[in-house]
N, C-alpha and C. Protein backbone atom coordinates (compact mmCIF):
# COMPACT_ATOMS: atom_id res chain seq x y z
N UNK A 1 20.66 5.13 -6.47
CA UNK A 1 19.55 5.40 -5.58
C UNK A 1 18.54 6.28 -6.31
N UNK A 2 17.42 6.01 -6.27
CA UNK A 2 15.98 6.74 -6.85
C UNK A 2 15.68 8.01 -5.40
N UNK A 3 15.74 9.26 -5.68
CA UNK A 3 14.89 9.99 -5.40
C UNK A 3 13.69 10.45 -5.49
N UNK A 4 12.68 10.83 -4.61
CA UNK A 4 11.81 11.05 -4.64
C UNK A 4 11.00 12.52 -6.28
N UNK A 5 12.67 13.38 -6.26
CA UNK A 5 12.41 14.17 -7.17
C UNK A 5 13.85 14.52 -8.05
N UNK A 6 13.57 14.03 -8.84
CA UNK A 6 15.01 13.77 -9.95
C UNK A 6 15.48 15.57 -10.00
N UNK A 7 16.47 15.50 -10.18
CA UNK A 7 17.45 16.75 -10.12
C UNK A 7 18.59 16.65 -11.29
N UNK A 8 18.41 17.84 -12.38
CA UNK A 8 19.49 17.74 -13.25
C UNK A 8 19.85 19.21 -13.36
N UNK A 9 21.07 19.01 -13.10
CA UNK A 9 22.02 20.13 -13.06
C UNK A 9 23.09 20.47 -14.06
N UNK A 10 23.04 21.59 -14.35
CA UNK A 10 23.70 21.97 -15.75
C UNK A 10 24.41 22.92 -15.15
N UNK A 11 26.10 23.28 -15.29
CA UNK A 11 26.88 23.86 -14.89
C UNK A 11 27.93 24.10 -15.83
N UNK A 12 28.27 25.57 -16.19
CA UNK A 12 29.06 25.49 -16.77
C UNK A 12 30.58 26.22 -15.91
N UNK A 13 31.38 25.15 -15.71
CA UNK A 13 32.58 25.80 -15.13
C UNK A 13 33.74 26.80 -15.33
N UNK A 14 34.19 28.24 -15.17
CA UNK A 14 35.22 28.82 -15.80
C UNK A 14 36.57 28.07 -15.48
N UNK A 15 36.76 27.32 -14.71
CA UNK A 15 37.70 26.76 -14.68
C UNK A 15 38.02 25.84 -14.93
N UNK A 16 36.65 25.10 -15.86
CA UNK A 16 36.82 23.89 -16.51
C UNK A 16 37.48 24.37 -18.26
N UNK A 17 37.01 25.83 -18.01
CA UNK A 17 37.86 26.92 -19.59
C UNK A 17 39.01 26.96 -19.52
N UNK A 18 39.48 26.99 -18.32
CA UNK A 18 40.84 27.18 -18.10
C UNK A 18 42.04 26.55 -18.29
N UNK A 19 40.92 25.18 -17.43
CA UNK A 19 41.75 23.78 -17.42
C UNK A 19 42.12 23.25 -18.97
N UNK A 20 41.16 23.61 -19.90
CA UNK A 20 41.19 22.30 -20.95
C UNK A 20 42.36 22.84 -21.66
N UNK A 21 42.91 24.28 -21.79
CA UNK A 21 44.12 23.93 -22.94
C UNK A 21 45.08 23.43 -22.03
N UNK A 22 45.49 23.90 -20.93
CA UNK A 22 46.25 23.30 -20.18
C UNK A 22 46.82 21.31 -20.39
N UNK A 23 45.47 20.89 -20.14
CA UNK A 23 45.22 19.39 -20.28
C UNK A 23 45.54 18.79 -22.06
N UNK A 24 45.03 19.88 -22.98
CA UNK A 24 45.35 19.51 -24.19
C UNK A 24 45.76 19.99 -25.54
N UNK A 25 46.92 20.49 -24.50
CA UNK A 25 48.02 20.93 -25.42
C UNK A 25 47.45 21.95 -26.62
N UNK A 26 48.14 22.09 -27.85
CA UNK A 26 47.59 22.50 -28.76
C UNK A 26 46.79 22.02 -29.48
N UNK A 27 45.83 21.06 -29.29
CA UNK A 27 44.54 20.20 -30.04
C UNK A 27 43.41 21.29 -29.74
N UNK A 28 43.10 22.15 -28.85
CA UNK A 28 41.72 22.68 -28.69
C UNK A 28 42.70 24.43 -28.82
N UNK A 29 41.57 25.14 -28.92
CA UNK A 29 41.82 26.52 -29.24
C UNK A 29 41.48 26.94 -27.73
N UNK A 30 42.15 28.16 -27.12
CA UNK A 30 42.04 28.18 -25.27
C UNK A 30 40.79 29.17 -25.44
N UNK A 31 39.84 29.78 -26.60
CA UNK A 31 38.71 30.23 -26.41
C UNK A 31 38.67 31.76 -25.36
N UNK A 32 37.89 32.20 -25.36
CA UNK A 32 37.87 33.44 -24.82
C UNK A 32 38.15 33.34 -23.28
N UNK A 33 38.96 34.38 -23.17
CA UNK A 33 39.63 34.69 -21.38
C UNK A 33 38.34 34.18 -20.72
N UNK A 34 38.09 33.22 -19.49
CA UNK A 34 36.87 32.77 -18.84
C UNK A 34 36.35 34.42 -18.03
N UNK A 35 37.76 35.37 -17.58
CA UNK A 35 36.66 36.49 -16.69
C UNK A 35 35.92 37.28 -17.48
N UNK A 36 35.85 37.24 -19.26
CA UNK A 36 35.19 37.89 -20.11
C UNK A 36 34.48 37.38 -20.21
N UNK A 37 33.64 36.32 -19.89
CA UNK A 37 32.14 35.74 -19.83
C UNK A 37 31.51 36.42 -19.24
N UNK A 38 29.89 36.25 -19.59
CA UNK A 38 29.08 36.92 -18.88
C UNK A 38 28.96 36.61 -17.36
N UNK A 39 28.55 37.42 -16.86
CA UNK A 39 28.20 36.35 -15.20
C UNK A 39 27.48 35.62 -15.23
N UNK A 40 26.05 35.25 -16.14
CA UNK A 40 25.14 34.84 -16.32
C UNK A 40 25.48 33.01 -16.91
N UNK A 41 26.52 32.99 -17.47
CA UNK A 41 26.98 31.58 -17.68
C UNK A 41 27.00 30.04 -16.95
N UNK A 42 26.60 30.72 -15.55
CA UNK A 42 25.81 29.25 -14.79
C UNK A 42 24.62 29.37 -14.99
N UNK A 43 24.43 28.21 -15.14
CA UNK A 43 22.61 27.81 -15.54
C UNK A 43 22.14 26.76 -14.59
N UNK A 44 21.16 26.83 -13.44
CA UNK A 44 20.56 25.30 -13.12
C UNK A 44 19.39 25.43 -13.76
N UNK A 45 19.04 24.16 -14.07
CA UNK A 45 17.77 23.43 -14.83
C UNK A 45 17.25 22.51 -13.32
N UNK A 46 16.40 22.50 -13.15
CA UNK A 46 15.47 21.69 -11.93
C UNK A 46 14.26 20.98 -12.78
N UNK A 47 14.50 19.66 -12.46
CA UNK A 47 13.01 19.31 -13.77
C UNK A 47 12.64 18.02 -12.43
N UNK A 48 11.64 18.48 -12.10
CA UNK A 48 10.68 17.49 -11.16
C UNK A 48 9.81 16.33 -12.00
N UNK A 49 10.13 15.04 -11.76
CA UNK A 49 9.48 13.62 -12.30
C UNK A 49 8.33 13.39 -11.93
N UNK A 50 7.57 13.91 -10.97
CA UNK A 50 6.71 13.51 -10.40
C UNK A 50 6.71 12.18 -9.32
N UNK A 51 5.79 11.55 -9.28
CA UNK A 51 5.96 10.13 -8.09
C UNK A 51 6.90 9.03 -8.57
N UNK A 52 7.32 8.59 -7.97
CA UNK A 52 8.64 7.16 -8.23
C UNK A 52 7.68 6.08 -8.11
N UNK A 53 8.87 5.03 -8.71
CA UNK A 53 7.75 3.26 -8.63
C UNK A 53 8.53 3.03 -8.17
N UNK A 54 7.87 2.28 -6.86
CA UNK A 54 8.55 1.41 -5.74
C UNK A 54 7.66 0.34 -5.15
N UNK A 55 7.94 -0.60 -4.48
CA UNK A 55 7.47 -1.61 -4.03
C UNK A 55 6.82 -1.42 -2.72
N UNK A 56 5.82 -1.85 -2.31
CA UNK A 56 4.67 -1.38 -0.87
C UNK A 56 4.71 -2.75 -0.48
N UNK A 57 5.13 -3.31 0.64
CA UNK A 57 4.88 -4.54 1.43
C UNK A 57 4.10 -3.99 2.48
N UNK A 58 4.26 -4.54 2.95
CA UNK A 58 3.23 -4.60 4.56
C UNK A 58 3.46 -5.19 6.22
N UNK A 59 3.69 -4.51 7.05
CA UNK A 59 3.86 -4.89 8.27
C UNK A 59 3.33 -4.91 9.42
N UNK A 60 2.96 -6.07 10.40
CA UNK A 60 1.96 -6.13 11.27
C UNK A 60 2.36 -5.34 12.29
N UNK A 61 3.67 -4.64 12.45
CA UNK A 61 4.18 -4.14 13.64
C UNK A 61 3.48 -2.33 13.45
N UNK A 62 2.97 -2.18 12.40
CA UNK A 62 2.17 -1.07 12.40
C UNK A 62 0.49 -0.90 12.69
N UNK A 63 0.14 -2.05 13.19
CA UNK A 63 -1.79 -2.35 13.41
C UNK A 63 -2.01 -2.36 14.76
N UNK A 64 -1.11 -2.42 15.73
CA UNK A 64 -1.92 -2.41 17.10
C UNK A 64 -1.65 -0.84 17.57
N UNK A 65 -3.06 -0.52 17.51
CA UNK A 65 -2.50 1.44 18.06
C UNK A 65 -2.13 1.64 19.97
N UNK A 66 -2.20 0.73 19.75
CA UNK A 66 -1.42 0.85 21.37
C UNK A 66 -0.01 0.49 21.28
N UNK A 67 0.82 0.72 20.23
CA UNK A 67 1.99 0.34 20.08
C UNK A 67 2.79 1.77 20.32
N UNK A 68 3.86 1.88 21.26
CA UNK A 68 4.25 3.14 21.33
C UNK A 68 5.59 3.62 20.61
N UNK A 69 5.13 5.12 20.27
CA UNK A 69 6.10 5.63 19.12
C UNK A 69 7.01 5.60 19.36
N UNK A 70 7.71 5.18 20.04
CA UNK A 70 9.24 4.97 20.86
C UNK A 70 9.69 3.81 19.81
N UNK A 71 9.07 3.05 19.78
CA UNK A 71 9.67 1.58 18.91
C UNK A 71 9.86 1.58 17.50
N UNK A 72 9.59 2.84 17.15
CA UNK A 72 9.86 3.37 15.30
C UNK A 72 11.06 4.28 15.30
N UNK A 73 11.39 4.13 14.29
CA UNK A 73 12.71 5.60 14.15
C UNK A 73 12.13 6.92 14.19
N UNK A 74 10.73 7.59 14.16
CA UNK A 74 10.52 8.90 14.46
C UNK A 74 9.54 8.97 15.85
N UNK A 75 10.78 8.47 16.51
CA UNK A 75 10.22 7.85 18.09
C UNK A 75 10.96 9.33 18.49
N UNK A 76 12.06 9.64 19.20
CA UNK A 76 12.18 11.00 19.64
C UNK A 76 12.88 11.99 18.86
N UNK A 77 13.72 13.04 19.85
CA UNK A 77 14.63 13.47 19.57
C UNK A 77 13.81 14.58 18.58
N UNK A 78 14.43 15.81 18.14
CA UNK A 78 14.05 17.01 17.70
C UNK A 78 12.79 16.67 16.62
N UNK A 79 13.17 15.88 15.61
CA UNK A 79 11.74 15.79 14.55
C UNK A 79 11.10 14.23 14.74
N UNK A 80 11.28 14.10 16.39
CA UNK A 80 10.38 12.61 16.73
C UNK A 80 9.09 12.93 16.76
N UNK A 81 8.33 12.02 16.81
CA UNK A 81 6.70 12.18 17.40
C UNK A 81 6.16 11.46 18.34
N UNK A 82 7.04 10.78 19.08
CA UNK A 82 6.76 10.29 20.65
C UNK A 82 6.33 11.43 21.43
N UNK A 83 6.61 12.43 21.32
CA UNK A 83 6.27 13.81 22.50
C UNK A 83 4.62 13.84 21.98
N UNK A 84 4.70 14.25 21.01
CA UNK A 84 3.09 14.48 20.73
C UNK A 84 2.49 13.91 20.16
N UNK A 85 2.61 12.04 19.71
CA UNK A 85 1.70 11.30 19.25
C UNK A 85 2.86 9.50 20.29
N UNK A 86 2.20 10.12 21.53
CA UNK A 86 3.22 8.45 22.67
C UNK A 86 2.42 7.15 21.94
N UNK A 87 1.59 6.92 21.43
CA UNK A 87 0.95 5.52 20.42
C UNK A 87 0.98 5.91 18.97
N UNK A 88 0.53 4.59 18.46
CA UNK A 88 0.93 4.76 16.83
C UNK A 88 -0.68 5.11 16.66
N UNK A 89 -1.70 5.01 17.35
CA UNK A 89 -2.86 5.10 17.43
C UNK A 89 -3.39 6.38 17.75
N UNK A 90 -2.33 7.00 17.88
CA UNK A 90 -2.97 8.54 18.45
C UNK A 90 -2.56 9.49 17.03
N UNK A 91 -1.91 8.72 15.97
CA UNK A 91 -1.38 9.42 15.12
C UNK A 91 -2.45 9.98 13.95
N UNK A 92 -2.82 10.83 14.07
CA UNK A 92 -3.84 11.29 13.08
C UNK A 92 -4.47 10.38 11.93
N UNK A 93 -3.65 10.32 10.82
CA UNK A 93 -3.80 9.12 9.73
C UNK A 93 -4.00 7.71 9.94
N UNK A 94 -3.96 7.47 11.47
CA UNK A 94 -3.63 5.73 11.86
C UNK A 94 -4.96 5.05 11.61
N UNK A 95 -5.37 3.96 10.84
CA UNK A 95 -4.02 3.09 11.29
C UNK A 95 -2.45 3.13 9.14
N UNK A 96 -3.44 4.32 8.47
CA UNK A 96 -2.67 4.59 7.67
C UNK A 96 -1.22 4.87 7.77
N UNK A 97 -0.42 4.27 8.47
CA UNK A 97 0.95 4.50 8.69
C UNK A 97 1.70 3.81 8.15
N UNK A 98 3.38 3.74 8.57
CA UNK A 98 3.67 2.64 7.64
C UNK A 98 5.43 3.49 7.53
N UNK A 99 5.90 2.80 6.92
CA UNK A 99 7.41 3.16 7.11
C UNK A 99 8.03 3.51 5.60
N UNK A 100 8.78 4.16 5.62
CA UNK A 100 9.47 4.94 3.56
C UNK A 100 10.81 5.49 3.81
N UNK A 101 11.24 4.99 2.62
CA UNK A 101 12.98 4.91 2.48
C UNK A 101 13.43 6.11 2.81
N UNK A 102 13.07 7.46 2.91
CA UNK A 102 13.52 8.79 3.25
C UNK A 102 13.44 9.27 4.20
N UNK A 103 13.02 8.05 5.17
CA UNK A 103 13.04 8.38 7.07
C UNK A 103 14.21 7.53 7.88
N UNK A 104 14.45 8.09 8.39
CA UNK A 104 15.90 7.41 9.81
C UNK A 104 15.57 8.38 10.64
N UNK A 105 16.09 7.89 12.45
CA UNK A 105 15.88 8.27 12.86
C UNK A 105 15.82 9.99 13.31
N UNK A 106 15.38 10.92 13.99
CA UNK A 106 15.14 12.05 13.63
C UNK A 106 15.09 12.96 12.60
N UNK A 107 14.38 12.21 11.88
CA UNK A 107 14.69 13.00 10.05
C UNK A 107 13.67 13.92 10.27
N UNK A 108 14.20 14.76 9.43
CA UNK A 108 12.87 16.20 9.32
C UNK A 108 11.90 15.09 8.55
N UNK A 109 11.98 13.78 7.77
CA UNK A 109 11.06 13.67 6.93
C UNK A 109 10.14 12.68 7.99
N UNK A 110 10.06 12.23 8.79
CA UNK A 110 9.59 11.80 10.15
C UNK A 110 7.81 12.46 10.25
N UNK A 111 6.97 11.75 10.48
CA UNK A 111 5.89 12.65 9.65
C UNK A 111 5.23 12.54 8.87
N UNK A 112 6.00 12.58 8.07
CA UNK A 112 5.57 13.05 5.80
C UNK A 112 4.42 12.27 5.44
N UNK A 113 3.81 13.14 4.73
CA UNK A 113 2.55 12.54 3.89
C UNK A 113 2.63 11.78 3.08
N UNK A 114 2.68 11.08 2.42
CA UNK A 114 2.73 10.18 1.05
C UNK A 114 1.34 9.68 0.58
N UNK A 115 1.55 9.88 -0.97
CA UNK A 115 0.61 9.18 -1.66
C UNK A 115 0.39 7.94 -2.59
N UNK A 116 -0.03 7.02 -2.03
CA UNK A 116 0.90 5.81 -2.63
C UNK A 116 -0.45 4.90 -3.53
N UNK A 117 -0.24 4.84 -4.87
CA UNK A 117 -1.19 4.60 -5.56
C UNK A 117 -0.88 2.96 -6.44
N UNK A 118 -1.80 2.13 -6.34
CA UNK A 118 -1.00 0.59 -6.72
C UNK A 118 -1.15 1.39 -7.89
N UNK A 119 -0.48 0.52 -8.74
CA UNK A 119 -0.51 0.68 -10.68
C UNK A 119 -1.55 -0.57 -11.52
N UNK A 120 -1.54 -1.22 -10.45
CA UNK A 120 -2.50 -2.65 -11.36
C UNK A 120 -3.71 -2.40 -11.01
N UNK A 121 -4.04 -1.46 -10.19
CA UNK A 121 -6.01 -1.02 -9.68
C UNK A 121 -6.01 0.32 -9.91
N UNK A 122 -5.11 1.18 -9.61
CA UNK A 122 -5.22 2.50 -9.41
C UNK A 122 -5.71 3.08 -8.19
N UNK A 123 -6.09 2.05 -7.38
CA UNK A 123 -6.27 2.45 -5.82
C UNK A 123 -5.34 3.45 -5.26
N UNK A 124 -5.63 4.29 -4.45
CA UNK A 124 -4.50 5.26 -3.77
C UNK A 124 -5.07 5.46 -2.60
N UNK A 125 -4.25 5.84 -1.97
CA UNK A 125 -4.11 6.02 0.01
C UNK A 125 -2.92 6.80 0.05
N UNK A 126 -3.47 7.76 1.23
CA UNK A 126 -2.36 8.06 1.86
C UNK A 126 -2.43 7.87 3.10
N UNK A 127 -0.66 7.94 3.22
CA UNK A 127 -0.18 7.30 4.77
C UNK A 127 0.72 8.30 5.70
N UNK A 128 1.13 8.26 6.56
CA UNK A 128 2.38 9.17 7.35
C UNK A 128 3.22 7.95 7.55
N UNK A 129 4.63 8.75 7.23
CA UNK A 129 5.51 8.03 7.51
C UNK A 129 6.54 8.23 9.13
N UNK A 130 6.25 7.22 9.69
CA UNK A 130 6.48 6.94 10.86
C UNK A 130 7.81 6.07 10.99
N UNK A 131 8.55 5.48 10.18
CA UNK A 131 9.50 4.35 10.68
C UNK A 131 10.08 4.42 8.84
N UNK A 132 11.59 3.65 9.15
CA UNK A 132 12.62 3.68 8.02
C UNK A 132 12.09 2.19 7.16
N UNK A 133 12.25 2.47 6.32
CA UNK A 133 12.59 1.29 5.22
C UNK A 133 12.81 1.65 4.00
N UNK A 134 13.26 -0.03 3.31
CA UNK A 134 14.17 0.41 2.16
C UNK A 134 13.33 0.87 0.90
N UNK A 135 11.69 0.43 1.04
CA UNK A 135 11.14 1.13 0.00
C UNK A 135 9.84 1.61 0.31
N UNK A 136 8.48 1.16 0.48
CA UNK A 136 6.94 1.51 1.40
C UNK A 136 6.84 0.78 2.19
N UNK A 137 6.46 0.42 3.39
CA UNK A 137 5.90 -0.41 4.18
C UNK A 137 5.11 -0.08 4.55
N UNK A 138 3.75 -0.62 4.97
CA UNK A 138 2.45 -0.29 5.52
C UNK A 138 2.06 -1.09 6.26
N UNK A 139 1.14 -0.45 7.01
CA UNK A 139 -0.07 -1.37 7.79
C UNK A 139 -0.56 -2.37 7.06
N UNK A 140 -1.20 -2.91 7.52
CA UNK A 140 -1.89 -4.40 7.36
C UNK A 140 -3.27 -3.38 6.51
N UNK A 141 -3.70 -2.77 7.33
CA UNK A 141 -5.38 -1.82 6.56
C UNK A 141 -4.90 -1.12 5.39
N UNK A 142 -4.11 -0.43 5.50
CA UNK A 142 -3.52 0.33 4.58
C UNK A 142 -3.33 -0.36 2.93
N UNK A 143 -2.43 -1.34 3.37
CA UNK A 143 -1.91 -2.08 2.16
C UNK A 143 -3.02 -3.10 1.99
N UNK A 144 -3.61 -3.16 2.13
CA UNK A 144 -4.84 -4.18 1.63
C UNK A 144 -6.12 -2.84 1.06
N UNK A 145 -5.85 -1.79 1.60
CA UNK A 145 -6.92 -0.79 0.70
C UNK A 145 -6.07 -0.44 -0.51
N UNK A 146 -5.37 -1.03 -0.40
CA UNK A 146 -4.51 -0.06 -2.13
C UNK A 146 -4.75 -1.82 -2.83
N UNK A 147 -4.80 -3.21 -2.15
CA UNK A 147 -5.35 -4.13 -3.55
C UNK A 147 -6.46 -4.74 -2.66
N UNK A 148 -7.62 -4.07 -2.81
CA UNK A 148 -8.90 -4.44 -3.00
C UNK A 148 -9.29 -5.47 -2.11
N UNK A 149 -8.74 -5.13 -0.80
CA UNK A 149 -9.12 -5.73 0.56
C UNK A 149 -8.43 -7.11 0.98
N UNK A 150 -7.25 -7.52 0.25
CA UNK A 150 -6.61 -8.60 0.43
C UNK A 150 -5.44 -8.68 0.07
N UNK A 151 -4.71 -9.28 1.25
CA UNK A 151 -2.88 -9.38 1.12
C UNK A 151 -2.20 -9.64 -0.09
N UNK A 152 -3.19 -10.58 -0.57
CA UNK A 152 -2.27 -11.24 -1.97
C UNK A 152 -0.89 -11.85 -2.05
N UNK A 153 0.29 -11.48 -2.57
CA UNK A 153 1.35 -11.84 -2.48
C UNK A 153 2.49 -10.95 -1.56
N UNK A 154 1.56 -10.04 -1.16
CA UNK A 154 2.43 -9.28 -0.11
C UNK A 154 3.36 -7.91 -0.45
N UNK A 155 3.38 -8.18 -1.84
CA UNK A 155 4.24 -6.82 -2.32
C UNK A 155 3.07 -6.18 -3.50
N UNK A 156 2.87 -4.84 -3.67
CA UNK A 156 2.64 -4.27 -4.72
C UNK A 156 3.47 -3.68 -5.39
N UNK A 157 3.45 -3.06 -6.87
CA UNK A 157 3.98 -1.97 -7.11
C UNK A 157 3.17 -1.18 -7.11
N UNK A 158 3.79 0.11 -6.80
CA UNK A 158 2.97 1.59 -6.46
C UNK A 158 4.15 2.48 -7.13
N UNK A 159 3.08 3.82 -7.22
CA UNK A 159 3.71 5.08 -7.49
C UNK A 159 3.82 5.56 -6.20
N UNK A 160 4.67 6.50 -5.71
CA UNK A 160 4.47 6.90 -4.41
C UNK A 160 5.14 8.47 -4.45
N UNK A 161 4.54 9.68 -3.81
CA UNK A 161 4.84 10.76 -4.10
C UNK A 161 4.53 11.11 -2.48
N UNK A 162 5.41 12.53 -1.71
CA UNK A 162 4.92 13.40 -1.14
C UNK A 162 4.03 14.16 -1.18
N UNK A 163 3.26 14.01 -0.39
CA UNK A 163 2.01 14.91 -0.52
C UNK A 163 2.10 16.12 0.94
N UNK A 164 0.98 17.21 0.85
CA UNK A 164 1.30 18.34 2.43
C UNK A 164 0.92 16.99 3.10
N UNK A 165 1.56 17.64 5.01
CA UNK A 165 1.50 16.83 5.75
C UNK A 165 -0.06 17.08 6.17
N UNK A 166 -0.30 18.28 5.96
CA UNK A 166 -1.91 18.43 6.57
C UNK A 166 -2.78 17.65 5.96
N UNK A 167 -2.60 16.81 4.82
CA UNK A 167 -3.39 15.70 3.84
C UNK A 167 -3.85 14.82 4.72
N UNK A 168 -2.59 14.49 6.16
CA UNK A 168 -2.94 13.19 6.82
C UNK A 168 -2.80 13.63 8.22
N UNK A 169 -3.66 14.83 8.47
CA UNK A 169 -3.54 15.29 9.95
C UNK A 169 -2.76 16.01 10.49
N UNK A 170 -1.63 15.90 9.96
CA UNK A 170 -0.39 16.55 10.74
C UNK A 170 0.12 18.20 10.23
């Protein structure tokens, strides 16, 4: 699975010091007592990729703004937006909406800004993500402003990144 922001973690275990002569016999030397290490001997490294490439299709069930937020996965419940946006049309960014793999129902990510830029124009839009899928889905307006006013074959590739939610109203 591709995350939105790659994560590499570097750990060094004292009890992975412990373990290894144990595991191999007299082949390795058992190295200094592990509680004589410094404390300082865990290390995380965090290295952010920037935006992922993923595929943007398009769906008509996001263009009529009289469609009510009940019928998407960030329809209720604690981080829904049926309470304070009951149409998809009342949603700030609309009809820029559209559905992304890091939403199910009541997800904190329910909301989220995204910036989703084709790679073959360099067009970019952003959208709120309102409903689950397995990679971008958009409006019909939306995904035709990222290739130059026409459906085409129905899929792009895009870069697609989080952006603040206040980017798209919210």
């Amino acid at each position: 699975m591709i995350f939105p922001a790659a994560f590499i973690l570097t750990l060094f275990l004292t009890q992975i010091a412990r373990a290894l002569p144990q595991a191999c016999g007299d082949h390795i030397s058992p190295g200094p007592d592990p509680h004589d290490l410094p404390s300082d001997n865990v290390q995380f490294t965090i290295v952010h990729q920037g935006p992922i490439i993923r595929e943007a299709t398009f769906s008509y069930a996001y263009d009529n703004p009289n469609t009510s937020t009940n019928t998407v996965a960030c329809s209720n419940g604690q981080n829904g937006l049926a309470s304070r946006f009951p149409t998809l049309g009342d949603i700030p960014s609309f009809p820029f909406i559209g559905g992304a793999f890091d939403v199910v129902w009541n997800s904190p990510n329910c909301g989220g800004c995204w910036k989703v830029t084709n790679i073959a124009n360099n067009a970019s839009i952003h959208f709120t993500a309102v409903d689950t899928s397995s990679s971008i889905d958009l409006s019909e307006q939306a995904f035709k402003a990222l290739n130059n006013g026409v459906i085409g074959n129905g899929v792009l590739n895009v870069t697609a990144g989080k952006i603040p939610r206040s980017v798209c109203g919210l």
